[in-house]
Protein backbone atom coordinates (compact mmCIF):
# COMPACT_ATOMS: atom_id res chain seq x y z
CA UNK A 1 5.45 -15.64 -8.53
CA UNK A 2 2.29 -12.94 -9.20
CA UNK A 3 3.37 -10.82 -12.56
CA UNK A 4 0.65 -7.70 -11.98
CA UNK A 5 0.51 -6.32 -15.58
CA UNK A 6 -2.09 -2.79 -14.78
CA UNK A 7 -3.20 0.02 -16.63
CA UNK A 8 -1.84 2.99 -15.83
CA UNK A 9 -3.38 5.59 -18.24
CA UNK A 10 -5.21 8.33 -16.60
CA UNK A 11 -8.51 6.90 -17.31
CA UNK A 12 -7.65 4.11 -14.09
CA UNK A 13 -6.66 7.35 -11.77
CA UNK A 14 -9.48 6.88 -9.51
CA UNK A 15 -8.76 3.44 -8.87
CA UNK A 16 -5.16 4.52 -7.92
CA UNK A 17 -6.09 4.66 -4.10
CA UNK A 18 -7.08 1.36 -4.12
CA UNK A 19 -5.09 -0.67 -5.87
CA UNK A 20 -1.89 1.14 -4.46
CA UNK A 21 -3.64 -0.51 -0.71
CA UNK A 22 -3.81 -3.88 -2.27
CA UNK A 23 -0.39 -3.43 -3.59
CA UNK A 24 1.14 -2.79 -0.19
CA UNK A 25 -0.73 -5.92 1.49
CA UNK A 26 0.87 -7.79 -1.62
CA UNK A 27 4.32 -6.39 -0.50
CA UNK A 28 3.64 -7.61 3.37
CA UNK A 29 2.76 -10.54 2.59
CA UNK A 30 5.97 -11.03 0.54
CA UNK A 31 8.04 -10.29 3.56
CA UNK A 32 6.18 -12.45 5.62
CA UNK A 33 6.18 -15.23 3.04
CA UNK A 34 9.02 -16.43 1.65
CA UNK A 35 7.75 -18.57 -0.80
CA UNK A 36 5.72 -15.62 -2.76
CA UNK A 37 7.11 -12.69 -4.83
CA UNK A 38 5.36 -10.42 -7.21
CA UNK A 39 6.61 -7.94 -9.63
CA UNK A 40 4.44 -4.74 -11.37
CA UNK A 41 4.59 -3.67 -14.70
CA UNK A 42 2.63 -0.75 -15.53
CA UNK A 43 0.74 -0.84 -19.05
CA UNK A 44 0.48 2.91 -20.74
CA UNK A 45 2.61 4.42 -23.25
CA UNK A 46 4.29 0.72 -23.73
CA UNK A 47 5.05 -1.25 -20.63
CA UNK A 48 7.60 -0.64 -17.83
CA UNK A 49 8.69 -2.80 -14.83
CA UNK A 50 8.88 -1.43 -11.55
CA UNK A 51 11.60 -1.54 -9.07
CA UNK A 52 10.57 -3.77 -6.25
CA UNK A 53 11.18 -1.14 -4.14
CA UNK A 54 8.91 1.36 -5.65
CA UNK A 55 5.76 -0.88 -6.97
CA UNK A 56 3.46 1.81 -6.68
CA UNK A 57 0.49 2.82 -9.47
CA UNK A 58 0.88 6.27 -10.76
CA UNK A 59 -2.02 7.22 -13.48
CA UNK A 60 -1.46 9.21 -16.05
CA UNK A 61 -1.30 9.37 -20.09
CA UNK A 62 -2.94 6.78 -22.70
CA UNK A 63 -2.01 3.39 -23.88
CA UNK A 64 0.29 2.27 -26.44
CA UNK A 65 1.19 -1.15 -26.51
CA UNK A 66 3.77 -2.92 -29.08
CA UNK A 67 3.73 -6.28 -29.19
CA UNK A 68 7.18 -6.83 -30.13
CA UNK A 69 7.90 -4.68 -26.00
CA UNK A 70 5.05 -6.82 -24.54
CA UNK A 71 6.94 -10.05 -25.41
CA UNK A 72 9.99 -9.21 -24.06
CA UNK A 73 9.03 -8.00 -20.59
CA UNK A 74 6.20 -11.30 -20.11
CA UNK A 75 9.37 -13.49 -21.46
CA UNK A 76 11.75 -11.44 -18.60
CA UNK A 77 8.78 -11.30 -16.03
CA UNK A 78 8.76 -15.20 -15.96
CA UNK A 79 10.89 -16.77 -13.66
CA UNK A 80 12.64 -20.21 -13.31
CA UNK A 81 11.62 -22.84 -11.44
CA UNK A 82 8.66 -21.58 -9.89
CA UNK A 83 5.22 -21.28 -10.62
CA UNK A 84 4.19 -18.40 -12.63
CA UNK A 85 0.50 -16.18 -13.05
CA UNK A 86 -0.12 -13.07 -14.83
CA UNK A 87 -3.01 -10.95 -14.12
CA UNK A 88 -3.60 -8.07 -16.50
CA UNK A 89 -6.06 -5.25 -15.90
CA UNK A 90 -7.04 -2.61 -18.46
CA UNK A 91 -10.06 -0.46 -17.79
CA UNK A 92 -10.29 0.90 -21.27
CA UNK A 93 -9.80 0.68 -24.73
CA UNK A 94 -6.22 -1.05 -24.96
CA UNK A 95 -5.92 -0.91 -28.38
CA UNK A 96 -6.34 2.58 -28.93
CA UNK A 97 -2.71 3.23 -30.08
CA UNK A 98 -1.97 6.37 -32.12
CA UNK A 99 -0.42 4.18 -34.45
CA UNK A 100 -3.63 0.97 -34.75
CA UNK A 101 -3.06 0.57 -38.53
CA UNK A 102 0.56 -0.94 -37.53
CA UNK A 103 0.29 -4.80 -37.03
CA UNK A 104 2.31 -4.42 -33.59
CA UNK A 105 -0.50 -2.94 -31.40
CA UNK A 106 -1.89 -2.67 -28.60
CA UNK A 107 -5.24 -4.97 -29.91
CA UNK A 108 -2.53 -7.50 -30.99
CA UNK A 109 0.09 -7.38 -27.84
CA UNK A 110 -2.93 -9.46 -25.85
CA UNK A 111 -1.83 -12.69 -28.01
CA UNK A 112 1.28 -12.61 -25.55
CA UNK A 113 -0.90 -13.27 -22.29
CA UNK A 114 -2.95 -16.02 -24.10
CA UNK A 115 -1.29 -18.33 -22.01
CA UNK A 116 -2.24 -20.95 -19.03
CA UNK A 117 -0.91 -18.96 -16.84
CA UNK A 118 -2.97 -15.78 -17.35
CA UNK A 119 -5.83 -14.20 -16.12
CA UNK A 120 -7.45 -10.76 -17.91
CA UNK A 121 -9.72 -8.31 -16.33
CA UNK A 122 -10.88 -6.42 -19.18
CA UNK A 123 -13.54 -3.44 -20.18
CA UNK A 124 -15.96 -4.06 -22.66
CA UNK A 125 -14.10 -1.74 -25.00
CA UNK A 126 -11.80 -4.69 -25.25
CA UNK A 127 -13.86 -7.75 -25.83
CA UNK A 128 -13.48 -7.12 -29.56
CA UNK A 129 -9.73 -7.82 -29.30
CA UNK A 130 -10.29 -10.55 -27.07
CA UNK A 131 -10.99 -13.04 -30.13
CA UNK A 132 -7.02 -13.83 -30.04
CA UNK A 133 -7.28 -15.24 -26.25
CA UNK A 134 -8.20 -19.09 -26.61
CA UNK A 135 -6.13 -20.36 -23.91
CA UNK A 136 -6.22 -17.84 -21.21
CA UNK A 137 -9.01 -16.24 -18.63
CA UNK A 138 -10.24 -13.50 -18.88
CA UNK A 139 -13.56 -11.46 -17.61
CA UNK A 140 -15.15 -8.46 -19.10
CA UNK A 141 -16.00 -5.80 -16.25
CA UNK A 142 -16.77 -2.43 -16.40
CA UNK A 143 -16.82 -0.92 -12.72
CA UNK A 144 -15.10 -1.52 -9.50
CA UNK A 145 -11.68 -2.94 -11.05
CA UNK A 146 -9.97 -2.97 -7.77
CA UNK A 147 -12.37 -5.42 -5.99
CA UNK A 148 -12.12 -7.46 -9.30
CA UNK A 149 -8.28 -7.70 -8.84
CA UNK A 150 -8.35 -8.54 -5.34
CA UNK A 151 -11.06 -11.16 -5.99
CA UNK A 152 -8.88 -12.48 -8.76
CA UNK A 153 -5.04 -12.01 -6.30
CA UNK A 154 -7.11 -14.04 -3.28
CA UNK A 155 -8.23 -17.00 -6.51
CA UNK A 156 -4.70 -17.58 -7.45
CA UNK A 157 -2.60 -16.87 -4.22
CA UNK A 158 -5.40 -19.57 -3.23
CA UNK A 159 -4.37 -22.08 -5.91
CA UNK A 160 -1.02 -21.16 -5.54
CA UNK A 161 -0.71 -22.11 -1.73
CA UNK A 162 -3.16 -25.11 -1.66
């Protein structure tokens, strides 16, 4: 199971194009595969699941993460007896809540993905918060996030089906 955890604030709206593409070959291949699934949550003003029949990136607005949200949905997000993988992709500053002198920020909500299981794409506006992720991988990039998350989809669906 592929958790897809992608920033939706209206900095990412050129990439929408392109990752909405990747997410409909994600959604054929789930129909043709019956041993794959994958869920989207969209990361702006908190965090929001999809409905599977609607996982489709719409930009728009800031982010505003809260830990205590974050949490809830990766603990939901992960399912039973199967294998899961998280990839999260931010293309800006993710802890640039309104709120950042609260301890349940956005900065702090990336301790939930530090985890096995996860992979981060992540701009350089982020590598300071980064110092919290010891366990999971992550990559700093700063252009062409799409191809970066397809790269990083073909990795694990490639681990996951070997």
């Amino acid at each position: 199971h592929l958790n897809l955890w992608i920033d939706c604030s209206g900095s990412f709206c050129n990439n929408e194009d392109s990752v909405n593409t990747l997410l409909t070959s994600l959604a054929d291949i789930e129909k043709r595969n019956s041993n794959f699934t994958f869920d989207l949550i969209l990361c702006g003003n908190g965090v929001q699941v999809t409905d599977r029949k609607k996982r489709w990136l719409k930009t728009g607005g800031g982010n505003c993460l809260v830990i205590d949200d974050v949490k809830k949905v990766y603990q939901d997000m992960q399912k039973r007896n199967t294998v899961n993988y998280n990839i999260i992709l931010f293309d800006g500053d993710c802890g640039a809540c309104g709120f950042s002198s609260r301890k349940h920020t956005s900065k702090n909500a990336l301790r939930v993905f530090d985890n096995n299981n996860c992979f981060l794409i992540m701009e350089e506006d982020n590598k300071q918060y980064l110092n919290v992720i010891k366990t999971a991988k992550y990559e700093i990039v700063n252009s062409d996030y799409p191809a970066k998350l397809q790269e990083l989809i073909v990795k694990v669906l490639g681990i996951a089906f070997r």
